[in-house]
Protein backbone atom coordinates (compact mmCIF):
# COMPACT_ATOMS: atom_id res chain seq x y z
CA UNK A 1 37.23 -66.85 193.22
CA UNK A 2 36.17 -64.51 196.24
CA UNK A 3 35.56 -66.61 200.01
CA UNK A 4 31.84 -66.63 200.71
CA UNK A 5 30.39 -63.77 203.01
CA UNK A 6 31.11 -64.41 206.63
CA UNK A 7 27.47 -65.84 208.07
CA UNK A 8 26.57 -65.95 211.49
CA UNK A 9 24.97 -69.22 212.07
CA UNK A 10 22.01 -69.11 214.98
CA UNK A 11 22.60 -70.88 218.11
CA UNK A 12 20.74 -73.01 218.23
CA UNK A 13 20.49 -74.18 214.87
CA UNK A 14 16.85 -74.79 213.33
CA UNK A 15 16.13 -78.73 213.25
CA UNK A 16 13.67 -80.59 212.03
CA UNK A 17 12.22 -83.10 214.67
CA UNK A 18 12.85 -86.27 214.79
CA UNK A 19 8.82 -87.35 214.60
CA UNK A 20 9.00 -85.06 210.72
CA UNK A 21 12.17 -86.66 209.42
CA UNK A 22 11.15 -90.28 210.67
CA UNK A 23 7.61 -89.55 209.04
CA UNK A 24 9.79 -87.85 205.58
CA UNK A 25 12.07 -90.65 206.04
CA UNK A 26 10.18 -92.71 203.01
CA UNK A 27 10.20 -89.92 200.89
CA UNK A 28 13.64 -89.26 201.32
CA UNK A 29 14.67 -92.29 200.45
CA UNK A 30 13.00 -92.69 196.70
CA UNK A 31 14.37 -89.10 195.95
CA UNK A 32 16.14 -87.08 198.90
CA UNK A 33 16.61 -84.18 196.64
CA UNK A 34 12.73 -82.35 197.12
CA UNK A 35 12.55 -83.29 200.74
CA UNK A 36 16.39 -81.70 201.35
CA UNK A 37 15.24 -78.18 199.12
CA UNK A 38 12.21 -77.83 201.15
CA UNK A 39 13.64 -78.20 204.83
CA UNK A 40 16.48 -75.65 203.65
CA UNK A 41 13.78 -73.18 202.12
CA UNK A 42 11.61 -73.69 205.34
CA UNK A 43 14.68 -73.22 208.11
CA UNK A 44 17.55 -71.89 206.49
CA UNK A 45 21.20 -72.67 205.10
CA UNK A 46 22.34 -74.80 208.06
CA UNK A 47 19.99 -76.87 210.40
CA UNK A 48 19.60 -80.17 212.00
CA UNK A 49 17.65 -83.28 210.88
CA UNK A 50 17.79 -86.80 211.66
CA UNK A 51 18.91 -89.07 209.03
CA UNK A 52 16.59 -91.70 208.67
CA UNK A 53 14.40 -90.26 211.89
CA UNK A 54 17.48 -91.93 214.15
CA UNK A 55 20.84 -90.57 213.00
CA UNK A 56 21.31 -86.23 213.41
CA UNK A 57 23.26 -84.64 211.11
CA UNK A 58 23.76 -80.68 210.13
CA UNK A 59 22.97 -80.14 206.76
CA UNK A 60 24.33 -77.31 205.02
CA UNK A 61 24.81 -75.95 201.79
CA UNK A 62 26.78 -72.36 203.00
CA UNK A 63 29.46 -72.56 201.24
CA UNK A 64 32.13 -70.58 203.79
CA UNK A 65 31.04 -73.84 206.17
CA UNK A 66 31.67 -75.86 203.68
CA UNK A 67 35.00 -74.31 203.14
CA UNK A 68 36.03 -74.15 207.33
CA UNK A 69 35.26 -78.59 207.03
CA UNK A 70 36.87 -79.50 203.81
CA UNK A 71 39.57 -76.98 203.61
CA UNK A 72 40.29 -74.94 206.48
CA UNK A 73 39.96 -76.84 209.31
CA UNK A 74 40.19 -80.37 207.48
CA UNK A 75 42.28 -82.66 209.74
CA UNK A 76 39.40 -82.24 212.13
CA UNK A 77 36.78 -83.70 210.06
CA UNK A 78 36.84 -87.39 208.71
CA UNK A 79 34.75 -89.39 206.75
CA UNK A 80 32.05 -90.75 208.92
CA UNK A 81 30.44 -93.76 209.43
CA UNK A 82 28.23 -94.15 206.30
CA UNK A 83 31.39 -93.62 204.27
CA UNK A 84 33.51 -95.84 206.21
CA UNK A 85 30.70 -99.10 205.84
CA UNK A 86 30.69 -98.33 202.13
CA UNK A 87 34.43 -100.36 202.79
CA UNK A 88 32.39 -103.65 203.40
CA UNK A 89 31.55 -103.61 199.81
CA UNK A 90 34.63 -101.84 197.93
CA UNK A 91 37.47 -102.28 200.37
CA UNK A 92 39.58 -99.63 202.24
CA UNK A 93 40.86 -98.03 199.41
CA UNK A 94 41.19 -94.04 198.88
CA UNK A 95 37.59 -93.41 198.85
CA UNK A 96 36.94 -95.18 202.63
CA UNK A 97 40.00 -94.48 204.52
CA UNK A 98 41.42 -91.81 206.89
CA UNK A 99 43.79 -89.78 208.33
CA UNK A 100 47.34 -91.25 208.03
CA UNK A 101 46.64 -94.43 206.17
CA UNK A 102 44.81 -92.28 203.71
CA UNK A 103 47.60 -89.90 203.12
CA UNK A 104 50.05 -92.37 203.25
CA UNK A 105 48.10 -94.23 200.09
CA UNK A 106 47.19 -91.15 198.85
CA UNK A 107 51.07 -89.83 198.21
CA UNK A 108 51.61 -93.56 196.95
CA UNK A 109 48.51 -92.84 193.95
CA UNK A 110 48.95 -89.51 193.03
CA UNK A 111 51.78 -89.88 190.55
CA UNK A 112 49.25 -92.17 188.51
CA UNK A 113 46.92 -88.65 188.04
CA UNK A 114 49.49 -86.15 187.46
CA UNK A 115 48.77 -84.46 183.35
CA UNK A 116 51.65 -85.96 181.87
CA UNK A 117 49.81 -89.57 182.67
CA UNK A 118 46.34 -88.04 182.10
CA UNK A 119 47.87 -87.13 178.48
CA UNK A 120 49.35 -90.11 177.90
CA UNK A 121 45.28 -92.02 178.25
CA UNK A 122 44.27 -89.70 176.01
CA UNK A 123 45.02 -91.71 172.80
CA UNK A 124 43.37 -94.81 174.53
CA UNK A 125 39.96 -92.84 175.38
CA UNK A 126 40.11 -91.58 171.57
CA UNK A 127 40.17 -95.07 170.33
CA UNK A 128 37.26 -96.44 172.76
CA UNK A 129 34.90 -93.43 171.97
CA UNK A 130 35.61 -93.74 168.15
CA UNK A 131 34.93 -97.48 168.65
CA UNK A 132 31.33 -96.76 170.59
CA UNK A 133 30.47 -94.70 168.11
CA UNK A 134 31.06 -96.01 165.17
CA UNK A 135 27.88 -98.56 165.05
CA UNK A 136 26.17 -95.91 165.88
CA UNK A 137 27.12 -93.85 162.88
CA UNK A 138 26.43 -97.01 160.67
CA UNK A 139 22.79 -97.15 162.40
CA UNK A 140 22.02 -93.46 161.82
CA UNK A 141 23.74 -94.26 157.92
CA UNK A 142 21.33 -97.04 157.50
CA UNK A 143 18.10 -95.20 159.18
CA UNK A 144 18.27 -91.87 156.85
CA UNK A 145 20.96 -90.15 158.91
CA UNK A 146 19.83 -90.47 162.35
CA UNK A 147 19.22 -93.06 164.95
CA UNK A 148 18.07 -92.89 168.54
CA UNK A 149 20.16 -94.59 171.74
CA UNK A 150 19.54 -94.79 175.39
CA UNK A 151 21.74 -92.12 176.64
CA UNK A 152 22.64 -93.16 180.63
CA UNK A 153 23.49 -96.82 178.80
CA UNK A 154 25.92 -95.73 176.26
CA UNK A 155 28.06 -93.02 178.72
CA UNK A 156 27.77 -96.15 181.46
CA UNK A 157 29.35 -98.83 178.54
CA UNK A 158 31.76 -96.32 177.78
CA UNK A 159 32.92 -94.97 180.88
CA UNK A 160 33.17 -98.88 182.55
CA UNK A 161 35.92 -99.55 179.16
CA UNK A 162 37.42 -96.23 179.27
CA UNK A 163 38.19 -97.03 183.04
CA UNK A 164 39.17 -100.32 182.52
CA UNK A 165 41.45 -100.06 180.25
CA UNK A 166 42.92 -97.13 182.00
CA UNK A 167 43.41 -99.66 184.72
CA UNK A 168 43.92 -102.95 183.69
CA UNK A 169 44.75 -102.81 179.98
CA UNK A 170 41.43 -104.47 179.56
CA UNK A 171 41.69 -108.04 178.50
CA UNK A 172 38.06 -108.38 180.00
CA UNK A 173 35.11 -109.44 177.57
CA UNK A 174 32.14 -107.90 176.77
CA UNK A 175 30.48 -109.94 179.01
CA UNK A 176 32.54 -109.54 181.77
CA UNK A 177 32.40 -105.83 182.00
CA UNK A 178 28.90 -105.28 181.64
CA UNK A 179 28.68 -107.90 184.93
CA UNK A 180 31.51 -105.99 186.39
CA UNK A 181 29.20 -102.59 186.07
CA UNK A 182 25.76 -104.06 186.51
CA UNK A 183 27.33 -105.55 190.18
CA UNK A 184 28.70 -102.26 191.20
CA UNK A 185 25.05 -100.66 190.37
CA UNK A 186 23.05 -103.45 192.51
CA UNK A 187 25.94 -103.64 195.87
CA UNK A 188 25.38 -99.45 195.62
CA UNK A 189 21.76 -99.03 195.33
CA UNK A 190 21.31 -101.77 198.16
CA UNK A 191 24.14 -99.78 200.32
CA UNK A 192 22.00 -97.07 200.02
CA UNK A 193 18.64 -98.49 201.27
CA UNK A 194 19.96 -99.43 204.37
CA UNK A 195 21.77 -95.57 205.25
CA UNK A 196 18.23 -94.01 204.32
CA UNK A 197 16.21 -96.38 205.93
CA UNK A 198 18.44 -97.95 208.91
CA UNK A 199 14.77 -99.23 210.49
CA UNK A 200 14.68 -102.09 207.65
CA UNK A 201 18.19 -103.33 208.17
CA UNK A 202 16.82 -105.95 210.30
CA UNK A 203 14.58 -107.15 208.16
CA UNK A 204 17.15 -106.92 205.43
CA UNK A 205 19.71 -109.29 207.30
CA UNK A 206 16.99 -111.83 207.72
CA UNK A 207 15.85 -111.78 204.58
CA UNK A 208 19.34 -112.47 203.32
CA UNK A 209 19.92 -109.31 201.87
CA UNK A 210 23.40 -108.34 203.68
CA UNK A 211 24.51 -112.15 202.58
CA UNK A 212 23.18 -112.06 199.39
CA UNK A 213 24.61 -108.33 198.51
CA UNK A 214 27.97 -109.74 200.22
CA UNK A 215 28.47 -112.44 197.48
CA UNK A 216 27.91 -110.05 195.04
CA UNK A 217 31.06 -108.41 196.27
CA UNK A 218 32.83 -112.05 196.69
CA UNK A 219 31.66 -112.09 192.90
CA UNK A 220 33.32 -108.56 191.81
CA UNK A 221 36.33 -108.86 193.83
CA UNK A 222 37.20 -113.18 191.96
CA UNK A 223 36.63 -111.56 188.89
CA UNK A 224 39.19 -108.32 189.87
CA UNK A 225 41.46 -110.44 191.71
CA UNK A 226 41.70 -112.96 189.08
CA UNK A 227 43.08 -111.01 186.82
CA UNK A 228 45.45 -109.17 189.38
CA UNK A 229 46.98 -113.03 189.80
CA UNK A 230 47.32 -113.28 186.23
CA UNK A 231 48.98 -110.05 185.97
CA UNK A 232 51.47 -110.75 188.90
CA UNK A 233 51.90 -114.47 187.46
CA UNK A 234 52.94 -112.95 184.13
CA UNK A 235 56.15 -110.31 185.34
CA UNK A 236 58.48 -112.81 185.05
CA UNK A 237 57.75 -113.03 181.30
CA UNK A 238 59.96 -111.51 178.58
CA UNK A 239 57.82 -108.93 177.53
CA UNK A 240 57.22 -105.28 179.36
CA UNK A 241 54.09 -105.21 181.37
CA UNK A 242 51.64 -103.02 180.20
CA UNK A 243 51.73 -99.33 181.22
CA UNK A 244 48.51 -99.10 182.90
CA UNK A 245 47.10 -98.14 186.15
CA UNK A 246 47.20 -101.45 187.81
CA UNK A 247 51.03 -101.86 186.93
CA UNK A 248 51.56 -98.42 188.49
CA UNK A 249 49.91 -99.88 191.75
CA UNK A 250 51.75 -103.06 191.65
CA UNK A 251 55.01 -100.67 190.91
CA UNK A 252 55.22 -98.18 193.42
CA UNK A 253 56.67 -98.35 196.77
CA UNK A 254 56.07 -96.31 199.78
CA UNK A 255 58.41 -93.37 200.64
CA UNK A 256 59.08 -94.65 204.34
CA UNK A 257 59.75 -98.35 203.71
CA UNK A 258 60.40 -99.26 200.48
CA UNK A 259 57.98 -101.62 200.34
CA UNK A 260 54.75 -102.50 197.70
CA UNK A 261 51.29 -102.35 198.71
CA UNK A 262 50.35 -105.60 199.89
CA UNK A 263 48.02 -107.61 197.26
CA UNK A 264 44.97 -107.10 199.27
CA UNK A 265 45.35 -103.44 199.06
CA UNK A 266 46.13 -103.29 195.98
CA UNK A 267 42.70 -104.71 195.25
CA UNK A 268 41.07 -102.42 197.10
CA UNK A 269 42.51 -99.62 195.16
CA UNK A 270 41.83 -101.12 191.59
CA UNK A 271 38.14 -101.82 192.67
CA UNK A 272 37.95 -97.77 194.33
CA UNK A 273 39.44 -96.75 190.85
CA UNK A 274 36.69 -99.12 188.82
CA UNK A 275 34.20 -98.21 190.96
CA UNK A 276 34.54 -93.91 191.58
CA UNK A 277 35.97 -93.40 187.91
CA UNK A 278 33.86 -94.87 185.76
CA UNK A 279 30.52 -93.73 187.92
CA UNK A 280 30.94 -90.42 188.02
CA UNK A 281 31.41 -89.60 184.61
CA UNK A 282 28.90 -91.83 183.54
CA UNK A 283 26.12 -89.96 185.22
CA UNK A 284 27.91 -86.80 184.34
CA UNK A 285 28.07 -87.21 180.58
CA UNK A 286 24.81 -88.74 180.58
CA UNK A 287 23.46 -85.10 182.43
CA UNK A 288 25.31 -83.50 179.88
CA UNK A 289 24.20 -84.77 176.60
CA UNK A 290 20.41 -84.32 178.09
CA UNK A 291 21.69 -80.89 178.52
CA UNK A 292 22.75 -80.13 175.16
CA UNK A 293 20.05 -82.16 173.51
CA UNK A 294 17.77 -79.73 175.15
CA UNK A 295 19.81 -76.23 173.98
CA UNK A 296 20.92 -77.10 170.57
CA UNK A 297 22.58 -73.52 171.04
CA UNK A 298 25.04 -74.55 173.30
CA UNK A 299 26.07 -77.26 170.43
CA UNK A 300 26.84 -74.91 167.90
CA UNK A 301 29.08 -72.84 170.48
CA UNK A 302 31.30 -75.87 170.79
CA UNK A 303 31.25 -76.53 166.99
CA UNK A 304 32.23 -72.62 166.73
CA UNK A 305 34.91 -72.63 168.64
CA UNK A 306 36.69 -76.16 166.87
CA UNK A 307 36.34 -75.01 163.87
CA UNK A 308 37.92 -71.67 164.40
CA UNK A 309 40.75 -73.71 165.83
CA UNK A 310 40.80 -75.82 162.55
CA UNK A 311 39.53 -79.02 163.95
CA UNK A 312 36.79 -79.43 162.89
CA UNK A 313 36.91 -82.56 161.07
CA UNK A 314 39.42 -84.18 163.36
CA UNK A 315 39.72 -85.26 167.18
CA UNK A 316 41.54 -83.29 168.94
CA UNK A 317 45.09 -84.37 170.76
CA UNK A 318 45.56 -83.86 174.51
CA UNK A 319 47.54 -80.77 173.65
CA UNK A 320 44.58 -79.24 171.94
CA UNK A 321 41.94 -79.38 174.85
CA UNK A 322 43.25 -75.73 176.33
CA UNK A 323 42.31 -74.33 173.18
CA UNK A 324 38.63 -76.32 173.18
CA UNK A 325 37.25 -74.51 176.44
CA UNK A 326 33.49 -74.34 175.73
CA UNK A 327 33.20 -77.89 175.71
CA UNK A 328 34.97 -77.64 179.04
CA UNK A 329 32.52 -74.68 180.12
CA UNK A 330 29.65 -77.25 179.29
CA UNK A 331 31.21 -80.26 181.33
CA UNK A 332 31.07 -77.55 184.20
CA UNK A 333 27.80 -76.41 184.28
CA UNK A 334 26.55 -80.37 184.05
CA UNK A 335 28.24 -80.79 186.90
CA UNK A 336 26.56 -77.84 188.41
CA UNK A 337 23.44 -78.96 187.61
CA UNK A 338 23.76 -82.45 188.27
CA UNK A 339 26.78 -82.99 190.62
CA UNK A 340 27.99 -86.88 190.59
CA UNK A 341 28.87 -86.45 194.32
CA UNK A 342 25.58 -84.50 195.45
CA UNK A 343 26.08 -85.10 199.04
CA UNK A 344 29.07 -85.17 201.15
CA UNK A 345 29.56 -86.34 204.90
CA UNK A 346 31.96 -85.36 207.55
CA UNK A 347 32.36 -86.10 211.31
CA UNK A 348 34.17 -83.92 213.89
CA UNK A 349 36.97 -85.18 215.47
CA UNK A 350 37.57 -82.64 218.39
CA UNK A 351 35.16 -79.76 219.18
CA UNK A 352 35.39 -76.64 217.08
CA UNK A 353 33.90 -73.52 216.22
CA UNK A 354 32.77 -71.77 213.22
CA UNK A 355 31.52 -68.29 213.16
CA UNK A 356 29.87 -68.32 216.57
CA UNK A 357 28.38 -71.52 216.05
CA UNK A 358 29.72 -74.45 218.72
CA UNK A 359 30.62 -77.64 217.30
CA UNK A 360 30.53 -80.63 219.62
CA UNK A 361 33.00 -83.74 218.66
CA UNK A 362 30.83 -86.02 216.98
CA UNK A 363 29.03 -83.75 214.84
CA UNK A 364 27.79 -85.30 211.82
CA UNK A 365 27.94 -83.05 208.46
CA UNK A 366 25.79 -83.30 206.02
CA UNK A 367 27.49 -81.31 202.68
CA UNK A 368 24.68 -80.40 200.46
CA UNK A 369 26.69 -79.54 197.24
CA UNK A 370 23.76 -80.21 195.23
CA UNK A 371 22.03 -77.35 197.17
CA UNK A 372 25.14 -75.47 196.88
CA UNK A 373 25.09 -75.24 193.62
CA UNK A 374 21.65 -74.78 192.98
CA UNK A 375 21.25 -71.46 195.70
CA UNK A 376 20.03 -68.97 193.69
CA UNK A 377 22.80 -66.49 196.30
CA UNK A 378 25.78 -67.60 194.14
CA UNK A 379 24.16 -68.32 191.19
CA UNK A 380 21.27 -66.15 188.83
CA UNK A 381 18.90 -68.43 187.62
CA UNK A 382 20.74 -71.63 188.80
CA UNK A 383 18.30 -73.85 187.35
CA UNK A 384 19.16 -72.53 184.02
CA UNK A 385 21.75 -74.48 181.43
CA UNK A 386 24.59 -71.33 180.97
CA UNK A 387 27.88 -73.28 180.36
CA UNK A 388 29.35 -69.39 179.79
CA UNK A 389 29.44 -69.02 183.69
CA UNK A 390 32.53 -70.72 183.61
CA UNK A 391 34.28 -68.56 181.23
CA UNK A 392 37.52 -67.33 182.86
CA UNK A 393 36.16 -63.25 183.40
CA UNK A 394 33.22 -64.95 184.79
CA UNK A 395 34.27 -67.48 186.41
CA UNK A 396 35.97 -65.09 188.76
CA UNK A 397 33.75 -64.07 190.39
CA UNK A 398 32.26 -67.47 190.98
CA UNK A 399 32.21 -67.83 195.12
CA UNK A 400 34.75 -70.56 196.94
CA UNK A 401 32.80 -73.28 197.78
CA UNK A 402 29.66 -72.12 195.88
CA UNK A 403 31.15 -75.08 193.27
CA UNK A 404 32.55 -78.33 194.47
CA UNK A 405 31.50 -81.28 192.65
CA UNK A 406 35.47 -82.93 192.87
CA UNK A 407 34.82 -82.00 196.81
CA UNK A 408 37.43 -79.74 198.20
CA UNK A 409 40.80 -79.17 200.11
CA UNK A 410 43.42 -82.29 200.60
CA UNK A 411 40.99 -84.88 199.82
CA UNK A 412 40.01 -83.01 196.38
CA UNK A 413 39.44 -86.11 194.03
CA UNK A 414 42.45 -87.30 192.97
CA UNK A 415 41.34 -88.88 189.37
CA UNK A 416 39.28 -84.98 188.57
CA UNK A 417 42.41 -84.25 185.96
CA UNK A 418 41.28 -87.60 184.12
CA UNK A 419 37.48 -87.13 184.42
CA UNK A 420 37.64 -83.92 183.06
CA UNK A 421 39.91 -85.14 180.11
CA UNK A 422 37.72 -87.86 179.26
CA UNK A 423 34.14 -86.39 179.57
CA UNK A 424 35.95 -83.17 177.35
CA UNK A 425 36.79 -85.71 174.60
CA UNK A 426 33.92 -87.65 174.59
CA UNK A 427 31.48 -84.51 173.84
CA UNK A 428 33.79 -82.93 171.50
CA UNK A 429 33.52 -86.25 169.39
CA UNK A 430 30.18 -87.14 169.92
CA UNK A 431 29.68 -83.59 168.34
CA UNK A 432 32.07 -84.19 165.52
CA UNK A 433 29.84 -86.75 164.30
CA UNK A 434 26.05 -85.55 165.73
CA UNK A 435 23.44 -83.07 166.44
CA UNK A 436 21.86 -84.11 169.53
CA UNK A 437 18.22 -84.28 169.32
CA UNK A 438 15.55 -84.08 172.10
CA UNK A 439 12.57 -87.15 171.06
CA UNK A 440 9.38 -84.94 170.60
CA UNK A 441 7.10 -86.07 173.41
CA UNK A 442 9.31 -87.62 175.19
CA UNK A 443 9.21 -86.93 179.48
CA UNK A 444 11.76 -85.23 181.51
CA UNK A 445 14.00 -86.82 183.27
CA UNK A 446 13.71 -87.78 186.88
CA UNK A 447 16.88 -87.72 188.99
CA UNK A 448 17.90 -90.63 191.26
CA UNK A 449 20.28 -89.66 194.24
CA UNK A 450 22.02 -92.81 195.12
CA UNK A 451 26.19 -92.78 196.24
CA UNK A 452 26.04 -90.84 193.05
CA UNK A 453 23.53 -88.65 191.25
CA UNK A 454 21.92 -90.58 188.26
CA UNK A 455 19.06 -90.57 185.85
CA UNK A 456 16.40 -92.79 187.19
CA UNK A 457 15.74 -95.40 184.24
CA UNK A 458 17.04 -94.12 180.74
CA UNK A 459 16.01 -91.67 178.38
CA UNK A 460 16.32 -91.78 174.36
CA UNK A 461 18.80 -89.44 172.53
CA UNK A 462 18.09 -88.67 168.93
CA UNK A 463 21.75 -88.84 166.91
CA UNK A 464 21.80 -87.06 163.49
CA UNK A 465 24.49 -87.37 161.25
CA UNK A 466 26.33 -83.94 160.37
């Protein structure tokens, strides 16, 4: 992939006052995405605005700037502030920390990622995907050979046991698990409120909303903790433990000392994994199968292909994926369209400099990769559904930084190997079994920026059986 063009920022940069972006500052906080696109058409790639109406911030979507934060220049930049209070309610796992605590638990986690683990999950998505889908199957058997289902519901269901089971070996109920999921949703979406409208926090905190939102956590992390105990209680037993991701926390032991994490941090990262790896691709695969429900098209390309590599009528192994790409291709493009991480935020550490443009310590960045990937510079016709962009002849020529949805640089996500693996599987075997089908009359769907990008409600997907 070719660097962006050099761009010479102006000095000073456009910004929008603070009277506009305190009188926007409703607006932005029911759906960001309009009021960002129109500020950036109106004043350019880079400019200031005031978060809220209190808080300034550059926001950019050029992608070379983008580049000089997360990749370049990265020890200079840290997570700021509205990442860092996002720890009150998951912990100071991977996700919240910094600098050397961050690397040092980063170097501890990564072995947990690497293929050879990824590969060995793949079985256990397999068997939770064939096990969603199979009452489906028997509903679209019963109903003449289709059925509908509410698509953000489903991928969220079977994303939270995928994860879970990647983690913990899942010995959680039904029950618990959907309350598991539906507390992460409400302790996010209220996180949220109070970054995009910081002038309601006080009425929030007397209104019990930071107390109330706190027990919620209390709630999660009993239920996550509990089971840690039992876990812990239980290595003394005869039998091996099970070979998941919360025995490979509980295993490891830090290069310098020798020493576990200490129970409270391993907490923190089992809630961070929970929390970041079932999200994402939840809100991803739901993005894609309103994608391909939309371009029946793009289906058949992915049946194509499988069949051609003789499976159609079986899932695929692990091993097979490399020679599946189109359903990769497709994964890519959702993620174009609808990144997970939409927005990312860095603060300078020390004053810097980026093509001409002065950077004062203390700079809050605003990362647009939504807008990124949606400039019509890097990409003809961006809003347009093209999974063949990311072909390999094409995708070379695809601009650094024009693309980032798994961020960028050192603090690239860790768990992207295993997202990509599952959300691969999951559409290759939810088109093993159905055409996806677009409900005649049915609206378009609305997106909902929160932490992550979403659908806001549900929408139906037809299922008919092949």
């Amino acid at each position: 992939m070719p660097d962006a063009e050099p761009v010479t920022l102006p000095k000073p940069l456009p910004r929008v006052p603070r009277w506009q972006s305190l009188r926007r500052s409703v607006a932005l906080a029911g759906n960001p995405l309009p009021e960002l696109n129109a500020v950036l058409e109106k004043y350019g790639d880079t400019l200031e605005l005031f978060i809220g109406g209190f808080v300034k911030s550059v926001l950019t979507r050029d992608p070379g700037l983008t580049q000089h934060i997360l990749q370049k220049n990265h020890r200079n930049y840290a997570k700021s502030s509205f990442t860092r209070g996002f720890s009150r309610y998951v912990g100071h796992g991977l996700l919240t920390n910094d600098g050397a605590d961050w690397l040092r638990q980063r170097r501890l986690i990564q072995p947990g990622f690497h293929r050879q683990r990824v590969a060995g999950l793949a079985g256990l998505m397999q068997r939770l995907v064939a096990d969603a889908l199979a009452p489906l199957r028997a509903q679209a058997a019963a109903g003449g050979g289709s059925t509908t289902v509410a698509a953000h519901a489903l991928m969220t269901r079977l994303t939270f046991r995928i994860i879970a089971s990647s983690v913990f070996s899942s010995d959680f109920s039904d029950a618990e698990l959907d309350r598991l999921s539906a507390l992460v949703t409400e302790i996010q979406a209220f996180y949220v409120r109070t970054i995009r409208q910081p002038y309601l926090r006080p009425w929030q905190w007397l209104r019990g909303g930071f107390r109330y939102h706190d027990g919620l956590v209390a709630e999660l992390r009993a239920l996550l903790g509990g089971y840690i105990a039992r876990r812990r209680a239980a290595e003394t037993a005869a039998a091996p433990p099970p070979d998941d991701l919360l025995q490979m926390l509980l295993d490891a032991r830090y290069e310098d000392d020798g020493q576990p994490m200490r129970p409270e941090q391993v907490l923190d990262e089992a809630l961070i994994l929970l929390v970041a790896g079932h999200e994402t691709s939840a809100n991803a695969l739901t993005w894609l199968l309103y994608l391909l429900a939309r371009h029946p098209p793009e289906q058949a390309v992915i049946r194509t292909e499988r069949a051609a590599a003789g499976l159609a009528s079986a899932p695929p192994a692990f091993d097979d994926l490399p020679r599946l790409n189109t359903a990769l291709h497709a994964v890519q493009e959702a993620m174009r369209l609808y990144p997970p991480a939409w927005m990312v935020d860095r603060v300078a550490l020390a004053d810097d400099e980026y093509q001409g443009l002065r950077i004062p310590k203390g700079t809050l960045f605003s990362i647009y990769l939504h807008g990124l990937h949606h400039d019509a510079k890097y990409w003809p016709d961006p809003e347009d559904f093209r999974p063949a962009r990311f072909a390999p002849e094409a995708a070379k020529l695809l601009t650094l930084y024009a693309y980032a949805p798994f961020g960028g640089g050192p603090r690239l996500c860790i768990g992207m190997q295993f997202a990509l693996t599952e959300m691969q599987l999951v559409v290759l075997e939810i088109l093993r079994h159905f055409e996806l089908e677009w409900p005649a009359g049915q609206p378009a769907v609305i997106q909902q920026p929160l932490i992550t990008l979403r659908p806001k409600g549900d929408f139906e997907l037809g299922l008919r059986l092949l």
